[in-house]
PDB file of N, CA and C in Angstrom:
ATOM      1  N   UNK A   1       0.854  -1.169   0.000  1.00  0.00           N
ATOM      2  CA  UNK A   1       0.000   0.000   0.000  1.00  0.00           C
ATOM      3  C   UNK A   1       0.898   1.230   0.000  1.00  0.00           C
ATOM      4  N   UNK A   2       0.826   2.155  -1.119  1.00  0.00           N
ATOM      5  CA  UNK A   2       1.749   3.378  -1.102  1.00  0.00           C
ATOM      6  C   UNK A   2       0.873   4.318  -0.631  1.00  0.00           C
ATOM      7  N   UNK A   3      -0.690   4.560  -1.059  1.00  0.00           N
ATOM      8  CA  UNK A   3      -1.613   5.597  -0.670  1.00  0.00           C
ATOM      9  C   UNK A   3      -2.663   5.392   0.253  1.00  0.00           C
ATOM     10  N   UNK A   4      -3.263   5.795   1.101  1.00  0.00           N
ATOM     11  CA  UNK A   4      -2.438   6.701   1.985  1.00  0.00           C
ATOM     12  C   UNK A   4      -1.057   5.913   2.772  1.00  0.00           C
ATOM     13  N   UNK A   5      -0.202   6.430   3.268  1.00  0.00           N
ATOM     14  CA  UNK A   5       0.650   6.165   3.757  1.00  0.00           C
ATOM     15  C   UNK A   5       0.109   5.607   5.499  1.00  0.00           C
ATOM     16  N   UNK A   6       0.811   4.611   5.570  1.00  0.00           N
ATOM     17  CA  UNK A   6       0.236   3.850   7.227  1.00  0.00           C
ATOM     18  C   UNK A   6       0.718   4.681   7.789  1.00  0.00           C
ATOM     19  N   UNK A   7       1.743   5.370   7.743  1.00  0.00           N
ATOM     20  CA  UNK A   7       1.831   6.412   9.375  1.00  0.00           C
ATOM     21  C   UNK A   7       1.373   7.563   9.047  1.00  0.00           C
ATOM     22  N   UNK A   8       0.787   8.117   8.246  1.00  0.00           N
ATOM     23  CA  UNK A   8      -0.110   9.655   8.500  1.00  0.00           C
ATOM     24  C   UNK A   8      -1.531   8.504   9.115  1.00  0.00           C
ATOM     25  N   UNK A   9      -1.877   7.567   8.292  1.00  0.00           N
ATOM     26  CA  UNK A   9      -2.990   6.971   9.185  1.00  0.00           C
ATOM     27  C   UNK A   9      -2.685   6.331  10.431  1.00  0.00           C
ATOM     28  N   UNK A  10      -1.928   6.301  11.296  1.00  0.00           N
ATOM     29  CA  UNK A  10      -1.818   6.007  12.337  1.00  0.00           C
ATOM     30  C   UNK A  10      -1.518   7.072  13.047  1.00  0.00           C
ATOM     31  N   UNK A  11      -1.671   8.471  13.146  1.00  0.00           N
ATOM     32  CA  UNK A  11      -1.597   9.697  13.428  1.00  0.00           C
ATOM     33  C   UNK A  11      -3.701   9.801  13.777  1.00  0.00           C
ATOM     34  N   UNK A  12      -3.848   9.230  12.620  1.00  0.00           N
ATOM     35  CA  UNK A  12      -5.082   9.735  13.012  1.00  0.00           C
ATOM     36  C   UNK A  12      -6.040   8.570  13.649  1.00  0.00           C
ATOM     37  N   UNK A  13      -5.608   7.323  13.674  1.00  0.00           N
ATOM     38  CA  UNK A  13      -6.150   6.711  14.095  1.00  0.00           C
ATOM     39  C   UNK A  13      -4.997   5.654  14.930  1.00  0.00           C
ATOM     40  N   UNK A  14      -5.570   5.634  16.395  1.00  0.00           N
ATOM     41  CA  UNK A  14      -4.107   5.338  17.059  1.00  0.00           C
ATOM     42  C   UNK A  14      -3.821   3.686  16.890  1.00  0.00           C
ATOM     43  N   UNK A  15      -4.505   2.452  16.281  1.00  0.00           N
ATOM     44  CA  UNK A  15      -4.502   1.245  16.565  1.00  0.00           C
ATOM     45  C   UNK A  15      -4.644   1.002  14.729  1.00  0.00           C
ATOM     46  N   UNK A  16      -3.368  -0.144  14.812  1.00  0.00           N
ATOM     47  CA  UNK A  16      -3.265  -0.666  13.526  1.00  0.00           C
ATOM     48  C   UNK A  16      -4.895  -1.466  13.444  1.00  0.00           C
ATOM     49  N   UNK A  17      -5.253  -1.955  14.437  1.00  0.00           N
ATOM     50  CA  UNK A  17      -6.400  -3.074  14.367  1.00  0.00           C
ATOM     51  C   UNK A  17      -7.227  -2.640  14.363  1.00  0.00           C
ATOM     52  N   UNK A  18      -7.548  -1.225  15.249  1.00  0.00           N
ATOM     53  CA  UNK A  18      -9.035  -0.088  14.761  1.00  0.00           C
ATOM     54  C   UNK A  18      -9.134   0.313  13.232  1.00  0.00           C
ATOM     55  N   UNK A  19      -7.922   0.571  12.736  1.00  0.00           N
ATOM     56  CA  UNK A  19      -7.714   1.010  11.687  1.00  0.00           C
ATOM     57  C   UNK A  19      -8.192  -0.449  10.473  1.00  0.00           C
ATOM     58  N   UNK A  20      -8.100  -1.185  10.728  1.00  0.00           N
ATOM     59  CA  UNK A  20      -8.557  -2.434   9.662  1.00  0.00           C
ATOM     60  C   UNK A  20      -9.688  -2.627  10.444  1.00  0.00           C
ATOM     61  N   UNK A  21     -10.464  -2.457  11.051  1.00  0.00           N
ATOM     62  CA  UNK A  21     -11.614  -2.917  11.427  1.00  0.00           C
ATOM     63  C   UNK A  21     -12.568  -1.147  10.587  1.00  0.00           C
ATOM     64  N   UNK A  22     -11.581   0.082  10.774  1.00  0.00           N
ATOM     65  CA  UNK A  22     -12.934   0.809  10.210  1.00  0.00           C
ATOM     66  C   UNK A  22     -12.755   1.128   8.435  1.00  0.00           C
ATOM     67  N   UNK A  23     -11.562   0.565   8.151  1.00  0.00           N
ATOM     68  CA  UNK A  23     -11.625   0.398   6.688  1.00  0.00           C
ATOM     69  C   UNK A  23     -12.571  -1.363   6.299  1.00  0.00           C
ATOM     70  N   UNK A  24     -12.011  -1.633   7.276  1.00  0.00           N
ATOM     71  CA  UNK A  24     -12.983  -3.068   6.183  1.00  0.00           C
ATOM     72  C   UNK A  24     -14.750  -2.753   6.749  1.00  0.00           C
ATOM     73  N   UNK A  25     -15.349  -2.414   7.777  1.00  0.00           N
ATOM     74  CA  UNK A  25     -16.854  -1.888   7.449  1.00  0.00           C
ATOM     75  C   UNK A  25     -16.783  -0.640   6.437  1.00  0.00           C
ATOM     76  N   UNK A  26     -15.780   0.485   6.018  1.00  0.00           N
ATOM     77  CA  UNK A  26     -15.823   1.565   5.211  1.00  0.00           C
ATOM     78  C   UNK A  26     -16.249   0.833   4.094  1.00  0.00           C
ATOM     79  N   UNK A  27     -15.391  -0.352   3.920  1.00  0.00           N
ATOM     80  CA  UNK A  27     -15.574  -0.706   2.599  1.00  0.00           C
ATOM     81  C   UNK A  27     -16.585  -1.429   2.106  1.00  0.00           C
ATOM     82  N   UNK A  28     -17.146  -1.995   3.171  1.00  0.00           N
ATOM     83  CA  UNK A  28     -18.041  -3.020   2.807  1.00  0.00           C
ATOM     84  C   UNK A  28     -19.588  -2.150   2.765  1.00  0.00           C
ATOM     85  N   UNK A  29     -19.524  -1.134   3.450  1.00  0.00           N
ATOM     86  CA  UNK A  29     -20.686   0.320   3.672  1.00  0.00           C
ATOM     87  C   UNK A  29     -20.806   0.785   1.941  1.00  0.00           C
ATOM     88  N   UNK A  30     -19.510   0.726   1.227  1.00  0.00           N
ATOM     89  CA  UNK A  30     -19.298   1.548  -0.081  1.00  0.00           C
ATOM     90  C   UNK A  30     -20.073   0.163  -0.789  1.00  0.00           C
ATOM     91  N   UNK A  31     -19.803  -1.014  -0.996  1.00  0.00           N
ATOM     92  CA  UNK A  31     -20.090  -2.341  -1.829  1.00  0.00           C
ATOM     93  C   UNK A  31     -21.092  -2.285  -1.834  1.00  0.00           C
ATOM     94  N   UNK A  32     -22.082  -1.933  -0.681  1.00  0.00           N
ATOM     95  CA  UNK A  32     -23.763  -2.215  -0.251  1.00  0.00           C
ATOM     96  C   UNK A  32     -24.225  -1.424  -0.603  1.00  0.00           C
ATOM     97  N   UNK A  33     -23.729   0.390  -0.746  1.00  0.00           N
ATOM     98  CA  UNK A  33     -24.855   1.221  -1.157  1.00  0.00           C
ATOM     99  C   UNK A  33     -23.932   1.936  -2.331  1.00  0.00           C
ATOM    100  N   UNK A  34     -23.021   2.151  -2.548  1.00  0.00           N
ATOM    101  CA  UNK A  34     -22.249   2.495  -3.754  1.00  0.00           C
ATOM    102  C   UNK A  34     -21.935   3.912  -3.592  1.00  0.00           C
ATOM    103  N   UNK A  35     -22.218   4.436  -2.068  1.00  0.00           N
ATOM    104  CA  UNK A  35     -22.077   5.768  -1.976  1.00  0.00           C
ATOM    105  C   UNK A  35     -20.614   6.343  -1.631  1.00  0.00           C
ATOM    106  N   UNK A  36     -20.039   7.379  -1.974  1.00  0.00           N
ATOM    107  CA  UNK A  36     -18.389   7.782  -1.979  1.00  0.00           C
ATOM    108  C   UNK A  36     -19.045   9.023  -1.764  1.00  0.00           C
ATOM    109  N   UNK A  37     -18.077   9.248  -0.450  1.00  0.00           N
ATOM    110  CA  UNK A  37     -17.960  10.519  -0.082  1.00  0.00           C
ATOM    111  C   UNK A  37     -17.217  11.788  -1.068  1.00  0.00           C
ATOM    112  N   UNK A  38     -16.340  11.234  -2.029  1.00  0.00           N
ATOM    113  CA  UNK A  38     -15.585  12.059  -2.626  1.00  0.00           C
ATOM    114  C   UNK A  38     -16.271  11.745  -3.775  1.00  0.00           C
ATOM    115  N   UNK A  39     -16.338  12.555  -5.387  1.00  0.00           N
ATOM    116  CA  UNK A  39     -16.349  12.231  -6.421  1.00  0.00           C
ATOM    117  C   UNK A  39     -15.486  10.818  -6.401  1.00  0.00           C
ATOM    118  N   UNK A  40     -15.843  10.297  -7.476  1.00  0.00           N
ATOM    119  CA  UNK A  40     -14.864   9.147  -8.094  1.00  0.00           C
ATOM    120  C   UNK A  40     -13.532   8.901  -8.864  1.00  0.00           C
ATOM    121  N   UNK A  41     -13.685  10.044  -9.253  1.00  0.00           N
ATOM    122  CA  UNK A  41     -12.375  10.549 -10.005  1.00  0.00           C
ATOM    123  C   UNK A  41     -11.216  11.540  -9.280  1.00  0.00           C
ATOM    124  N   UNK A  42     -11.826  11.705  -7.817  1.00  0.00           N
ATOM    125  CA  UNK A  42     -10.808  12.228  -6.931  1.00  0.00           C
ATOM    126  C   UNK A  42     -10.181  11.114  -6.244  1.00  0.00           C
ATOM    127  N   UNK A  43     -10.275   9.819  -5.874  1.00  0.00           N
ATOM    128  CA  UNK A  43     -10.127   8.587  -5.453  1.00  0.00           C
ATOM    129  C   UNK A  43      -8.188   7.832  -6.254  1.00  0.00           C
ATOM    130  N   UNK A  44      -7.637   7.418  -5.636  1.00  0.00           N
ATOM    131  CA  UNK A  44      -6.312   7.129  -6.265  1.00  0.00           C
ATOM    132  C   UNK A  44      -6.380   5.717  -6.580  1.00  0.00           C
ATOM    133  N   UNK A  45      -7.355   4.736  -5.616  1.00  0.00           N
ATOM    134  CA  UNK A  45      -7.941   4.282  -5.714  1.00  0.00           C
ATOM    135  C   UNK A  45      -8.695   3.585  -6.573  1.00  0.00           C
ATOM    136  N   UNK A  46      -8.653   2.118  -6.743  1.00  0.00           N
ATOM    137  CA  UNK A  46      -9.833   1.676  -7.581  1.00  0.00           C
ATOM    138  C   UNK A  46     -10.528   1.029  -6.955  1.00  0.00           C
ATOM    139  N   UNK A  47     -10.079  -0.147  -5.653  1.00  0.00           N
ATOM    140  CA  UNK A  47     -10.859  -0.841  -4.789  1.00  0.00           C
ATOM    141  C   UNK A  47     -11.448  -0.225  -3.530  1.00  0.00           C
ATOM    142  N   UNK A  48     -12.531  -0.929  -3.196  1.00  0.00           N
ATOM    143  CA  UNK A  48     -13.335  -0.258  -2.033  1.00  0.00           C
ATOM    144  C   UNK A  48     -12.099   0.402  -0.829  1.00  0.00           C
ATOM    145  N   UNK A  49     -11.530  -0.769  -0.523  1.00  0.00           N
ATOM    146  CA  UNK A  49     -10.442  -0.743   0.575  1.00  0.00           C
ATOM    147  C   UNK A  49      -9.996   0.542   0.580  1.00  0.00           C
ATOM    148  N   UNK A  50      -9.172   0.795  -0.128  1.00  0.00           N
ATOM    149  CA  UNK A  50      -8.350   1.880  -0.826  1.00  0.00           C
ATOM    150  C   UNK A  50      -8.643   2.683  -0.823  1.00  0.00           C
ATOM    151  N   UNK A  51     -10.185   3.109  -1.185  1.00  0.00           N
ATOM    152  CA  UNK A  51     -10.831   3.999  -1.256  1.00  0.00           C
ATOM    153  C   UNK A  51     -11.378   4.388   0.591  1.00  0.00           C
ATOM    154  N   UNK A  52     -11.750   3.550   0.846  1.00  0.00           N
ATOM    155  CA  UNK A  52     -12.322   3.412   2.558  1.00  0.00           C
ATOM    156  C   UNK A  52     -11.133   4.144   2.920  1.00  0.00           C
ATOM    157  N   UNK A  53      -9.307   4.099   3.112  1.00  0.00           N
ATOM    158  CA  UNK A  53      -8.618   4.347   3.379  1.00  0.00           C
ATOM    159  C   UNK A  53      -8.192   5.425   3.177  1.00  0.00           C
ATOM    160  N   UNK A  54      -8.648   6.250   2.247  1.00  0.00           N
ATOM    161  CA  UNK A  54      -8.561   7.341   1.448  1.00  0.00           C
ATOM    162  C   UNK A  54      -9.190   8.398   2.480  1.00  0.00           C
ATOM    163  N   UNK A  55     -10.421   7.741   2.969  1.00  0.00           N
ATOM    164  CA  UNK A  55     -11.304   8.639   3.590  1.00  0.00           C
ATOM    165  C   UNK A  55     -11.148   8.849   4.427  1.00  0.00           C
ATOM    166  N   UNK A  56     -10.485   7.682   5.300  1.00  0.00           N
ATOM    167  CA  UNK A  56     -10.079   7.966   6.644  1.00  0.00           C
ATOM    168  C   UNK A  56      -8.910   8.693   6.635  1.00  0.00           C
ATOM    169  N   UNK A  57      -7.818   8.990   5.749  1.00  0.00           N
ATOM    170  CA  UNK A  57      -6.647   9.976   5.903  1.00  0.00           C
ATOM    171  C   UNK A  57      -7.009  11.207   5.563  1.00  0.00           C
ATOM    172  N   UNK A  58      -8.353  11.511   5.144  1.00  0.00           N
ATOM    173  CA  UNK A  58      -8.612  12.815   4.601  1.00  0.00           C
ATOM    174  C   UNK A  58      -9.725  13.441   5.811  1.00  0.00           C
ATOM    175  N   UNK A  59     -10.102  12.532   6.715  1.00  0.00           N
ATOM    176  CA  UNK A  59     -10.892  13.009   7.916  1.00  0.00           C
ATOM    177  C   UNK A  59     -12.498  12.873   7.525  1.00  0.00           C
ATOM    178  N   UNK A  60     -12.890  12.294   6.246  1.00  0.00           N
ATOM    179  CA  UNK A  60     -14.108  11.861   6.342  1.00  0.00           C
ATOM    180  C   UNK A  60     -14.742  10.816   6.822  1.00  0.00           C
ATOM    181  N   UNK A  61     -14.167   9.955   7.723  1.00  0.00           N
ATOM    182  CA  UNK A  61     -14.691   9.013   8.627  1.00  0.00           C
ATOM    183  C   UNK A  61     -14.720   9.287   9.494  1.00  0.00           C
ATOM    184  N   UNK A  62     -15.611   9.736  10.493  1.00  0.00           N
ATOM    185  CA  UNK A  62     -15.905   9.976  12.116  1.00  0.00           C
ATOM    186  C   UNK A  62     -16.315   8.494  12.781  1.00  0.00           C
ATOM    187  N   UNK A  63     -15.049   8.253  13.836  1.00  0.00           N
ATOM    188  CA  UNK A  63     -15.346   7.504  14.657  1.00  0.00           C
ATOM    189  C   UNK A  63     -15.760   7.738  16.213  1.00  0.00           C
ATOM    190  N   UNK A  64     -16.790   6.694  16.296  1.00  0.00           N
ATOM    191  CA  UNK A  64     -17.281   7.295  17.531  1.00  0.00           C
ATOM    192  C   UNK A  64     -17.098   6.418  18.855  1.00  0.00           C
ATOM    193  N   UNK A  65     -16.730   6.916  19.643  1.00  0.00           N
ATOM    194  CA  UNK A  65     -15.781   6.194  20.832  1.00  0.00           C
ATOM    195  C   UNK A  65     -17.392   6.178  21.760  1.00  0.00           C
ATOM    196  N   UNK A  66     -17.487   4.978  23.029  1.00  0.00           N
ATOM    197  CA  UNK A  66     -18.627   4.771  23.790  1.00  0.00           C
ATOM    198  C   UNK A  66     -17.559   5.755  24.747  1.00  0.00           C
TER     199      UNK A  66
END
């Protein structure tokens, strides 16, 4: 994986294992309803993953702590 880079995403999200747990529901959220926060052609991206990952380094995933 060259984009995003794992340590700007581990800046923003402190756990390698939070971090694959909210890209793989990101991605599987995108498969089910086909919705992208960004245009499609802003994406570096071709797979969901990638794209899920995208979002979370750019601050469009809000996670919510209990």
């Amino acid at each position: 994986m060259i984009f995003p880079s794992i340590d700007k995403l581990l800046n923003i999200i402190n756990s390698k294992y939070e971090l694959v747990l909210i890209a793989a529901h990101r991605s599987k959220e995108i498969s089910k309803t086909g919705f992208l926060q960004m245009p499609e052609e802003k994406y570096k991206s071709k797979k969901n993953i990638g794209r899920a990952l995208e979002e979370v380094s750019a601050g469009m995933v809000e996670v919510k702590r209990n």
